[in-house]
N, C-alpha and C. Protein backbone atom coordinates (compact mmCIF):
# COMPACT_ATOMS: atom_id res chain seq x y z
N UNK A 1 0.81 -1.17 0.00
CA UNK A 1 0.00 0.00 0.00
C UNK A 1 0.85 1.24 0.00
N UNK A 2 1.74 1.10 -0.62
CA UNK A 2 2.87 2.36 -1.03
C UNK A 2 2.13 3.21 -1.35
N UNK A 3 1.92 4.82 -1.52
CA UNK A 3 1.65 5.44 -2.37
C UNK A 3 0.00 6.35 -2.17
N UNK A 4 -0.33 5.46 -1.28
CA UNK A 4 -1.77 6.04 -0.53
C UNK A 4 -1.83 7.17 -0.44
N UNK A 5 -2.93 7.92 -0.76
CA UNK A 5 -3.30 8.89 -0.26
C UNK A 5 -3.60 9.04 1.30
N UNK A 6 -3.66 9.69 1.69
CA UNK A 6 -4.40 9.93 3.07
C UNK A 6 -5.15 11.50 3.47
N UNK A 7 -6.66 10.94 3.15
CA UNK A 7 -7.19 11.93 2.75
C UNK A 7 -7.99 12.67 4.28
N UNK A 8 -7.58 12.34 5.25
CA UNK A 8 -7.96 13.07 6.29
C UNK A 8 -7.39 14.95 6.20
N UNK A 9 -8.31 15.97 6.95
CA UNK A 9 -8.09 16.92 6.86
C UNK A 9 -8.39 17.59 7.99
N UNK A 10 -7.20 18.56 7.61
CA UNK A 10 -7.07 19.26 8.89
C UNK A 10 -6.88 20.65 9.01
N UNK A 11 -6.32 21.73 9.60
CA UNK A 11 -6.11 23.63 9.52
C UNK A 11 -5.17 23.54 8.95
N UNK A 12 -4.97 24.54 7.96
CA UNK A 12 -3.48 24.66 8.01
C UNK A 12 -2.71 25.65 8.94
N UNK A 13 -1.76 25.75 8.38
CA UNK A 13 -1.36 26.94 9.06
C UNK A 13 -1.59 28.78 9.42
N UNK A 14 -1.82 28.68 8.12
CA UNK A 14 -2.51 29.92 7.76
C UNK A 14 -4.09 30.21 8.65
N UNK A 15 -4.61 29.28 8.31
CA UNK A 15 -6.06 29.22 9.08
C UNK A 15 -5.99 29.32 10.62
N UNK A 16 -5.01 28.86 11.37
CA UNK A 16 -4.63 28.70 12.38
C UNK A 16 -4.20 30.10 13.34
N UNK A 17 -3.62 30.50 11.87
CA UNK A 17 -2.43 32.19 12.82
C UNK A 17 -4.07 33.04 12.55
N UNK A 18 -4.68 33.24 11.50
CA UNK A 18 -5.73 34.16 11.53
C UNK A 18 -6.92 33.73 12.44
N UNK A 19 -7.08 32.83 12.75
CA UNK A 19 -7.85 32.79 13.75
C UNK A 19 -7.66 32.48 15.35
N UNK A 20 -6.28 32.88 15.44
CA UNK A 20 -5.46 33.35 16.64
C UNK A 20 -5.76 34.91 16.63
N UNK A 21 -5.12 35.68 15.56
CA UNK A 21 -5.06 36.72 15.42
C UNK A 21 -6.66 37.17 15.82
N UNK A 22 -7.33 36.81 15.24
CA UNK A 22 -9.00 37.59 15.33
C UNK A 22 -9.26 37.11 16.98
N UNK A 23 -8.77 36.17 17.39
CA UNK A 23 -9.44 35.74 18.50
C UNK A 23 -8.58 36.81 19.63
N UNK A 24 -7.03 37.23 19.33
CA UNK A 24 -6.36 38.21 20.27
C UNK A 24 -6.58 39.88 20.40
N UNK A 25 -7.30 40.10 18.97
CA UNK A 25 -8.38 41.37 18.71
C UNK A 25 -9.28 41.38 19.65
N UNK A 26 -10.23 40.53 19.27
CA UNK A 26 -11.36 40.23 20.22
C UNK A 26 -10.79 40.26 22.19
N UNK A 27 -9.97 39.62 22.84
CA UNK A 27 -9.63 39.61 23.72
C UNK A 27 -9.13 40.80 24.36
N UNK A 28 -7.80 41.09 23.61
CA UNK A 28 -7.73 42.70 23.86
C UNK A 28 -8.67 43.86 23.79
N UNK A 29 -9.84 43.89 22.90
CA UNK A 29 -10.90 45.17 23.18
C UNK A 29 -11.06 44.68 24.42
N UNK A 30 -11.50 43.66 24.85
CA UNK A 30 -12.51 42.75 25.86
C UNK A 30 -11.45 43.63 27.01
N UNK A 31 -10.40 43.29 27.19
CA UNK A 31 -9.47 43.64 28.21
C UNK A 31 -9.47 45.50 28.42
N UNK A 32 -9.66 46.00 27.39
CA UNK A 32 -9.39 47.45 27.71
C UNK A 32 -10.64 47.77 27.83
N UNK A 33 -11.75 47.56 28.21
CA UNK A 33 -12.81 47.55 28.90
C UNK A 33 -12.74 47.86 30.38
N UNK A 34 -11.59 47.04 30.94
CA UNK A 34 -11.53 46.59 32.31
C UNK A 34 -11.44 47.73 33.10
N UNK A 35 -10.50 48.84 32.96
CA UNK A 35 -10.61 50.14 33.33
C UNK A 35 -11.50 50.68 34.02
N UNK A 36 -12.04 51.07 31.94
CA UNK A 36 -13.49 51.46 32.57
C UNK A 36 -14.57 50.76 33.36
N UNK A 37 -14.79 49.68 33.31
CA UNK A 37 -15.75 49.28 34.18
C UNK A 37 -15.33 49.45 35.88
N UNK A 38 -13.41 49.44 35.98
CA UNK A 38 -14.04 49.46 37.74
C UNK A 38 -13.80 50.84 37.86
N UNK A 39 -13.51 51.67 37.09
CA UNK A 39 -13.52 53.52 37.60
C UNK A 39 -15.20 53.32 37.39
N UNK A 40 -16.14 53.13 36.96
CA UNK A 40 -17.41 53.47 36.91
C UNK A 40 -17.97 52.63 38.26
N UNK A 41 -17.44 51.56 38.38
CA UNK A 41 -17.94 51.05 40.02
C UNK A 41 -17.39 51.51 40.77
N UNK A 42 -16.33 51.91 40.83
CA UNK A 42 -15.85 52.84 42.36
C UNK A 42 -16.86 53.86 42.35
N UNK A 43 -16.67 54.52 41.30
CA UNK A 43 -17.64 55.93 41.25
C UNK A 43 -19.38 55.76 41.50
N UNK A 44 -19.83 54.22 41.47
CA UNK A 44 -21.45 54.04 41.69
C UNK A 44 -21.24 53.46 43.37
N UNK A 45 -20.39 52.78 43.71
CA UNK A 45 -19.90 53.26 45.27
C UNK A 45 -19.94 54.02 46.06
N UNK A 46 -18.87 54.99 45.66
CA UNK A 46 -18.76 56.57 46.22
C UNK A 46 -20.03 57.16 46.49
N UNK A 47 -21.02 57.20 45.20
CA UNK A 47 -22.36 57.98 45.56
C UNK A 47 -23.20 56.77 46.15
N UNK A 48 -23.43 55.83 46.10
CA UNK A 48 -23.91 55.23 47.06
C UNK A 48 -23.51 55.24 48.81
N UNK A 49 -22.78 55.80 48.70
CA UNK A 49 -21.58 56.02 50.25
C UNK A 49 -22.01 57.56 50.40
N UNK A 50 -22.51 58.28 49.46
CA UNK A 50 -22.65 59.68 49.53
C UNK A 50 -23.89 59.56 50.03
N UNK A 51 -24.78 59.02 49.29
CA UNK A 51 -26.40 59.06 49.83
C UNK A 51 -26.27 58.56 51.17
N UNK A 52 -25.85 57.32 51.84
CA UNK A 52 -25.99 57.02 52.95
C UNK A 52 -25.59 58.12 54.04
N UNK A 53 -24.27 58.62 53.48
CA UNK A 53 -23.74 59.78 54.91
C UNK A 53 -24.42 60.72 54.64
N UNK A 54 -24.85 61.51 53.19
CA UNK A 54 -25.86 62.46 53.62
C UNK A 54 -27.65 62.39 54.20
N UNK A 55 -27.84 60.90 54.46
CA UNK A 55 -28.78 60.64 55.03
C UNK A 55 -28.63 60.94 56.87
N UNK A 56 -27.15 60.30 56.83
CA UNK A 56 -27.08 60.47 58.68
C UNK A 56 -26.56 61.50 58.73
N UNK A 57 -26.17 62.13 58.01
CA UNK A 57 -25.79 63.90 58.33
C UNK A 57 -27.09 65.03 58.43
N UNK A 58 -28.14 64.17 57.87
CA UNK A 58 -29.32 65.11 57.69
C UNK A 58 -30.00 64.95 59.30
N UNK A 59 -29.93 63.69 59.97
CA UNK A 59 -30.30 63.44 61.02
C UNK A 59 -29.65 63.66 62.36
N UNK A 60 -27.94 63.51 62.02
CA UNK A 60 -27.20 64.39 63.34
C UNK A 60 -27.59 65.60 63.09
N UNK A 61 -27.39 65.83 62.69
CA UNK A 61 -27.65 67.84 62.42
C UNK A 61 -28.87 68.27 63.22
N UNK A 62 -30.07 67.74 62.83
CA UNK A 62 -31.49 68.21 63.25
C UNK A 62 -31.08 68.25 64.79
N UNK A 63 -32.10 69.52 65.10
CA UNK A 63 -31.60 69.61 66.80
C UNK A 63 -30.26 70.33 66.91
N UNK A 64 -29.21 70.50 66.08
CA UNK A 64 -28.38 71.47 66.36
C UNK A 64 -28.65 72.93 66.63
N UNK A 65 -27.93 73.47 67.77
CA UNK A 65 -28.12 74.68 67.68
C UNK A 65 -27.78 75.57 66.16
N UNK A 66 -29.22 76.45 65.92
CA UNK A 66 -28.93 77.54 65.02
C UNK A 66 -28.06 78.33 65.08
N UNK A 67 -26.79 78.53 65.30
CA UNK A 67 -25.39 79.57 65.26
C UNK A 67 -24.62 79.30 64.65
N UNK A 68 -24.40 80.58 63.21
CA UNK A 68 -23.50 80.39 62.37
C UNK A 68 -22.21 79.98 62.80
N UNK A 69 -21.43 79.19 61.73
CA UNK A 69 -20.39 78.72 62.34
C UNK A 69 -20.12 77.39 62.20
N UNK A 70 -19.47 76.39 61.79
CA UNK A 70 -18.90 74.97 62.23
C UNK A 70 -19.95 74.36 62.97
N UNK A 71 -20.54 73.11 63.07
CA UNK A 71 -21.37 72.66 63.58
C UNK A 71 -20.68 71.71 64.92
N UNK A 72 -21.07 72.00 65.94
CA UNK A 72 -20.23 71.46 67.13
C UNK A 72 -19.64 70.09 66.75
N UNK A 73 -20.18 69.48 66.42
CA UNK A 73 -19.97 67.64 66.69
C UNK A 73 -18.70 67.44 65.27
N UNK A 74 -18.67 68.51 64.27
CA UNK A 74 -18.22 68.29 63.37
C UNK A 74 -16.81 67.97 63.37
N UNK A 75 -15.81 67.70 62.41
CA UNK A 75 -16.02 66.35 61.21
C UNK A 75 -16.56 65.20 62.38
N UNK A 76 -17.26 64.69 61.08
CA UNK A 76 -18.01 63.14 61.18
C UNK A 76 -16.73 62.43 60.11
N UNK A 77 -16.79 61.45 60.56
CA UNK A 77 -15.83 60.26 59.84
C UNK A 77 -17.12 58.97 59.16
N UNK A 78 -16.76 58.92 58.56
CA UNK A 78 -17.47 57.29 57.61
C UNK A 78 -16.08 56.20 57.15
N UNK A 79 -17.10 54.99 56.75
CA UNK A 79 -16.10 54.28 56.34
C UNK A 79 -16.57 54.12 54.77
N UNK A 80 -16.02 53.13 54.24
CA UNK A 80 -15.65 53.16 52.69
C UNK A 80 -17.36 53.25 52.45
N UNK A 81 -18.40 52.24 53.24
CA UNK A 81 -19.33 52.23 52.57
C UNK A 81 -20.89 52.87 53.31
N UNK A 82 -20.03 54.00 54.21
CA UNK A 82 -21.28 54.97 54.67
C UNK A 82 -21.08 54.95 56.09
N UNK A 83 -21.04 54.29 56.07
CA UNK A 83 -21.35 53.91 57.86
C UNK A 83 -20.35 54.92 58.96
N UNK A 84 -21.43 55.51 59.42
CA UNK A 84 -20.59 56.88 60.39
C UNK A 84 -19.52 56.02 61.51
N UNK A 85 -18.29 56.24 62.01
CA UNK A 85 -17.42 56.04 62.91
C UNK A 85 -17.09 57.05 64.54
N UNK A 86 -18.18 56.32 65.60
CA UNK A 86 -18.50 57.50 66.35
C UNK A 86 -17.32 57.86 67.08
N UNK A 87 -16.98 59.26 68.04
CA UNK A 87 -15.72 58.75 68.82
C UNK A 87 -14.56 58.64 67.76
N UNK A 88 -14.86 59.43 67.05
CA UNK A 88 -13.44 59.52 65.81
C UNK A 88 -12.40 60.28 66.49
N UNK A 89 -11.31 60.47 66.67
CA UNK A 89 -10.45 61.76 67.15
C UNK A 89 -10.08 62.39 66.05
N UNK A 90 -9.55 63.58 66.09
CA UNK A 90 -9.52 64.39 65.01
C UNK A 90 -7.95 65.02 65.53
N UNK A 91 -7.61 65.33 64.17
CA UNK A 91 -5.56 65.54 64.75
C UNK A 91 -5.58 66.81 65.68
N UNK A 92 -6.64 67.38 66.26
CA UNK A 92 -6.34 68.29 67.16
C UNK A 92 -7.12 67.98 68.53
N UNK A 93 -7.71 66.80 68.41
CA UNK A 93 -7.93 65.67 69.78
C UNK A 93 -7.53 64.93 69.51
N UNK A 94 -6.59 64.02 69.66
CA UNK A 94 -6.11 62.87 69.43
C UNK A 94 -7.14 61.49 70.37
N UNK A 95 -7.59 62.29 71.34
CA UNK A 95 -8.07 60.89 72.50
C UNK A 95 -9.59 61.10 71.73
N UNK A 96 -10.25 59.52 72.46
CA UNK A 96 -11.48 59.25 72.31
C UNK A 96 -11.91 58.92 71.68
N UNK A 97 -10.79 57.30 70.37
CA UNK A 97 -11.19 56.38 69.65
C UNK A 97 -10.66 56.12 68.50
N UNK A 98 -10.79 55.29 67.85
CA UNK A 98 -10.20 55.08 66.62
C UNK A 98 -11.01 55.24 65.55
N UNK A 99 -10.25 55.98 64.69
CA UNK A 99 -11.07 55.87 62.81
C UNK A 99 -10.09 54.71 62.10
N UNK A 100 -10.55 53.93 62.41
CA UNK A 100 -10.29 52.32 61.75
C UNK A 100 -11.12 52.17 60.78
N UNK A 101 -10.75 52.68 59.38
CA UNK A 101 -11.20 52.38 58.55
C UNK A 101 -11.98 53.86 57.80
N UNK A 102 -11.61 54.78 58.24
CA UNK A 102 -12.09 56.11 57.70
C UNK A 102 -11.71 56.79 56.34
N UNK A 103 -12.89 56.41 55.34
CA UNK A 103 -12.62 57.16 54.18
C UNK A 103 -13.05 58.33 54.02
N UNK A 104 -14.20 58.77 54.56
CA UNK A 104 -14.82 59.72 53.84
C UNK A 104 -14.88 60.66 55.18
N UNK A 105 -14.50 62.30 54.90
CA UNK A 105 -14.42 63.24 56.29
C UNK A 105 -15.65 64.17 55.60
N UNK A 106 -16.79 64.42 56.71
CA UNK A 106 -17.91 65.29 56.60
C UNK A 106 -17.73 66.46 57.26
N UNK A 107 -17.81 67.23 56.61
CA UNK A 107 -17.32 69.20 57.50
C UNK A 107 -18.72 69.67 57.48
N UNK A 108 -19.90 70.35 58.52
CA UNK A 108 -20.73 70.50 58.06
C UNK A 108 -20.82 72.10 59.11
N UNK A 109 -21.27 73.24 58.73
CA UNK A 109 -21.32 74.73 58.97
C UNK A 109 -22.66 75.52 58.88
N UNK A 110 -23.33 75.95 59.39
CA UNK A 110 -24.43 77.28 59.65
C UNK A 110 -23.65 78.33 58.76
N UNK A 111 -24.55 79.07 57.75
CA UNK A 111 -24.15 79.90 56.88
C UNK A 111 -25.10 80.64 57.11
N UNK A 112 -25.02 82.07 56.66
CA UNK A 112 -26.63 82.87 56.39
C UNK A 112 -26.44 83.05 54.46
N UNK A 113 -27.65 83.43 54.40
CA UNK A 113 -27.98 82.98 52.91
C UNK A 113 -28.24 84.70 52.76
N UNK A 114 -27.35 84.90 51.51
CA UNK A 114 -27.21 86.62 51.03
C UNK A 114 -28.27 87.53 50.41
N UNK A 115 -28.15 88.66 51.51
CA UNK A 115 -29.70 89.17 50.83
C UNK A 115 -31.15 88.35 51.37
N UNK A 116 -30.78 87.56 52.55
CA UNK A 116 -32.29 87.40 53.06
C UNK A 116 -32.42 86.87 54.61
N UNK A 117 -32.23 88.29 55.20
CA UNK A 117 -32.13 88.52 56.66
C UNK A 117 -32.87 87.39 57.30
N UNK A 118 -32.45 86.30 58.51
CA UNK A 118 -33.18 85.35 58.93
C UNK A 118 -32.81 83.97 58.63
N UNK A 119 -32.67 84.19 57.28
CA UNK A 119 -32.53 82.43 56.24
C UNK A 119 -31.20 82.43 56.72
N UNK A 120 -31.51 81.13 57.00
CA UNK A 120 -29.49 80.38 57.37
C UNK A 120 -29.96 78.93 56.53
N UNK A 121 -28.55 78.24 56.58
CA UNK A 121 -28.22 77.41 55.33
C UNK A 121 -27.32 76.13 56.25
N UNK A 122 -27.15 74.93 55.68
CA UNK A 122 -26.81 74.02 56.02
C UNK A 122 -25.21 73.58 55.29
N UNK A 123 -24.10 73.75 54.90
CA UNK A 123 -23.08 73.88 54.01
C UNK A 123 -22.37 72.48 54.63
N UNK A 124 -22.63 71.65 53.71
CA UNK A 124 -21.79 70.09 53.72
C UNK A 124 -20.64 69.97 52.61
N UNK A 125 -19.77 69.76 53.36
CA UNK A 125 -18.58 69.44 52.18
C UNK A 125 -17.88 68.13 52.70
N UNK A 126 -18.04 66.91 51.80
CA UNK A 126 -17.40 65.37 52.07
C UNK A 126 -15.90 65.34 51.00
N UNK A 127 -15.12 65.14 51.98
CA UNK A 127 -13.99 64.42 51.48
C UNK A 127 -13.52 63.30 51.49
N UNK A 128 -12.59 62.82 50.38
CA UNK A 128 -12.17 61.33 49.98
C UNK A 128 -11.51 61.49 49.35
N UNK A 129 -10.34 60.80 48.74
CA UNK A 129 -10.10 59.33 50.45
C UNK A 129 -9.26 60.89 51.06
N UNK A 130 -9.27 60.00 52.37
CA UNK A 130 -8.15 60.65 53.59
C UNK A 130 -6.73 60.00 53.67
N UNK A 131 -6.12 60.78 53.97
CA UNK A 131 -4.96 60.52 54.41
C UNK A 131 -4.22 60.27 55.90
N UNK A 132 -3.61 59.17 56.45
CA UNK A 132 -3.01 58.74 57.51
C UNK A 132 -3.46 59.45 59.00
N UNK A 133 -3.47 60.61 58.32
CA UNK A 133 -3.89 61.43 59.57
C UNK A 133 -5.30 61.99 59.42
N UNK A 134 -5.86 61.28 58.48
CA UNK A 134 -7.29 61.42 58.48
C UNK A 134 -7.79 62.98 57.87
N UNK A 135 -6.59 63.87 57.41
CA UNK A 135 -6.92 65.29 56.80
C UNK A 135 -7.28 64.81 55.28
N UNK A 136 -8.11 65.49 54.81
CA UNK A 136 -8.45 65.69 53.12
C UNK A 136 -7.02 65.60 52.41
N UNK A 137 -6.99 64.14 51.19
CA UNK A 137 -6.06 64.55 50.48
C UNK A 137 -5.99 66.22 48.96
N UNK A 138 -7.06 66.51 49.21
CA UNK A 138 -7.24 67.42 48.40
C UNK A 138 -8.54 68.73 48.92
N UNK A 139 -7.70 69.13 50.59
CA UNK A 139 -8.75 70.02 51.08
C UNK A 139 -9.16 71.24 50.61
N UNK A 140 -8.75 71.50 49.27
CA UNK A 140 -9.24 72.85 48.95
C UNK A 140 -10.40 72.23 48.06
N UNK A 141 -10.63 70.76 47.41
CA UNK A 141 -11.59 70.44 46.51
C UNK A 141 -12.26 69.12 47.08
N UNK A 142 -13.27 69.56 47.85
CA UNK A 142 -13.96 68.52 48.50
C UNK A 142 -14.53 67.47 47.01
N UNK A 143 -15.00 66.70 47.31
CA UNK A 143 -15.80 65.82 46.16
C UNK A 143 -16.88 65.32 46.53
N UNK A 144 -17.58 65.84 47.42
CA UNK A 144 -19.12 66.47 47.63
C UNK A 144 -19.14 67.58 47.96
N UNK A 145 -20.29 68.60 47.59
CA UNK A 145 -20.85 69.89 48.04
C UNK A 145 -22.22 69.57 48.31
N UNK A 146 -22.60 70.48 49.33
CA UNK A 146 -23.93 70.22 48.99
C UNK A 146 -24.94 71.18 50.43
N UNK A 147 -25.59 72.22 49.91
CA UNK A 147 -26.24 73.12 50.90
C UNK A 147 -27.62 73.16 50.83
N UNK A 148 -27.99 73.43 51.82
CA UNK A 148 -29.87 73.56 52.04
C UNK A 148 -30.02 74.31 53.04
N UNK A 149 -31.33 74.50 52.83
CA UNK A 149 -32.02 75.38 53.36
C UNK A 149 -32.65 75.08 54.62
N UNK A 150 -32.21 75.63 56.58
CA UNK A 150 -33.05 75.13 57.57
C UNK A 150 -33.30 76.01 58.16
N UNK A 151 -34.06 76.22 58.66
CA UNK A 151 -35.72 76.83 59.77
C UNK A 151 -35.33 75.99 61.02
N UNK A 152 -35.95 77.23 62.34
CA UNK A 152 -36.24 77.03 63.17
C UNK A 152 -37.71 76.70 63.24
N UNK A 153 -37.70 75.71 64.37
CA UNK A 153 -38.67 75.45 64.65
C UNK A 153 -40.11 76.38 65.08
N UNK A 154 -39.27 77.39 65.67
CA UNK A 154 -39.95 78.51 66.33
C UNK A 154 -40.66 79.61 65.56
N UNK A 155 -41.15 80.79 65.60
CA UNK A 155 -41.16 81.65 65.12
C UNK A 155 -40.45 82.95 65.49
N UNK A 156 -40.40 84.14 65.24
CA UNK A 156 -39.39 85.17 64.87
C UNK A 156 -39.14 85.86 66.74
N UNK A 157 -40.46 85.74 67.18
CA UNK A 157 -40.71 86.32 68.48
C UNK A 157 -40.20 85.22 69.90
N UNK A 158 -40.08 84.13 69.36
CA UNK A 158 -39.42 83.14 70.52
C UNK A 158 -38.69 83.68 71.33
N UNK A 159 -37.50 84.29 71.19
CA UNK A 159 -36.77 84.69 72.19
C UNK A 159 -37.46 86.16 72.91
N UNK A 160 -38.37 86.82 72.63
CA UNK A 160 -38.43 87.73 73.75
C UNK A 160 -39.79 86.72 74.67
N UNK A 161 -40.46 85.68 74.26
CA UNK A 161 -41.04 85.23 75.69
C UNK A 161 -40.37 84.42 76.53
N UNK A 162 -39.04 83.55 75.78
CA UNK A 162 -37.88 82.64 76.80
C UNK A 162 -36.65 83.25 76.38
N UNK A 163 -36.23 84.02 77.22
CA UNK A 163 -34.90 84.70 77.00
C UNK A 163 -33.99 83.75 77.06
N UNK A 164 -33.98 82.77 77.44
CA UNK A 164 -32.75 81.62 77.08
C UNK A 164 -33.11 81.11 75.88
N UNK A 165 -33.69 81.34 75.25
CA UNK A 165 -34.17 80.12 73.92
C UNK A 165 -32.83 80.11 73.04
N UNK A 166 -32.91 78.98 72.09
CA UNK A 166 -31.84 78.96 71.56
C UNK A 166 -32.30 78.26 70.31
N UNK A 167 -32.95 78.83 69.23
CA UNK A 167 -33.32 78.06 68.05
C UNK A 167 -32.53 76.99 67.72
N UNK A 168 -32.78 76.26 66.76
CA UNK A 168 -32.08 74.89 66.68
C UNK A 168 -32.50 74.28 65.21
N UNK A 169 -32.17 73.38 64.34
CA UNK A 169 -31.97 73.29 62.86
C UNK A 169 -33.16 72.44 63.38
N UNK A 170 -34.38 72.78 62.47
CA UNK A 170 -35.84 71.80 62.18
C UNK A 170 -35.56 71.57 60.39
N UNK A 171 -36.00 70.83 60.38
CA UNK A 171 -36.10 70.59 58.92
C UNK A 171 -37.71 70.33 57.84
C-alpha cells in the first residue's frame, strides 16, 4: 500500500495564525474595557456612600443649635461604605477612639444665605479618600458639596417670651 493517499483533513497553518489573530483582537478590546468598568464602580460606590452619609448627616444635624459657624460635633468620619465612625479623634484631639477604617471626612457649617435677613443654610462638604492622619487629600476640593435650606422650629418672636431660647436646625 505504497503510495496512498491519506485523505484526512485538517487547519493549516494559515487558518490557524488568523484565527489566533481575530481571537487576540477580540480579547484585547474585551481587556481594555476593564478600566473602565471598575472607575465606573468605584464611582457608583462613592455615591452610594454619599447618599448614605448624607442621610445620617441630615439626622445628626437636626436639633443642632442655630449659630452660624462649624457645627459642634463636626467632622463626622465614615467608612468606605457609609457607615458613620462615632468617637473619631480628630488631629487636634487625638483621644477618644479610633477611625479604623475612615474614608470619607464630613465638614458640616451654619451659613446665612445673602440678601435674606433670617434664612441660614446648612453647608456640607465630604472628602475622599483621607490621608493617615485622616486630613483631606485634596482640602481645597472637596468631592461632595452640597447646601440647604433650615428653619427654626420657632417663630421670629421666641426669644423675647424665653430669653434663654436657643433656636435649633428643624427641617
Amino acid at each position: 500500500m505504497t503510495g496512498a493517499k491519506d485523505n484526512s483533513r485538517a487547519f493549516s497553518l494559515i487558518e490557524v495564525a488568523l484565527s489566533l489573530a481575530i481571537a487576540s483582537v477580540a480579547l484585547v478590546s474585551i481587556l481594555g474595557l476593564v478600566p473602565t468598568v471598575v472607575n465606573n464602580h468605584r464611582a457608583s460606590a462613592d455615591q452610594q456612600a454619599l447618599g448614605t452619609i448624607y442621610e445620617d448627616l441630615h439626622d445628626r444635624i437636626e436639633g443642632a443649635a442655630l449659630i452660624e459657624g462649624p457645627i459642634r460635633a463636626a467632622p463626622f468620619f465614615y467608612t468606605a461604605d457609609g457607615h458613620f465612625i462615632p468617637n473619631a479623634p480628630t488631629p487636634k484631639t487625638p483621644q477618644g477612639g479610633v477611625i479604623g477604617g475612615a474614608l470619607f471626612r464630613a465638614e458640616a457649617s451654619i451659613v446665612s444665605v445673602a440678601n435674606s435677613p433670617g434664612i441660614h443654610a446648612v453647608k456640607v462638604l465630604i472628602f475622599w479618600p483621607l490621608s493617615d492622619e485622616k486630613l483631606p487629600m485634596t482640602p481645597h476640593a472637596p468631592g461632595s458639596r452640597h447646601t440647604y435650606i433650615v428653619t427654626p422650629l420657632t417663630g421670629k418672636g421666641w426669644g423675647e417670651v424665653d430669653l434663654g431660647f436657643q433656636p435649633t436646625i428643624e427641617y
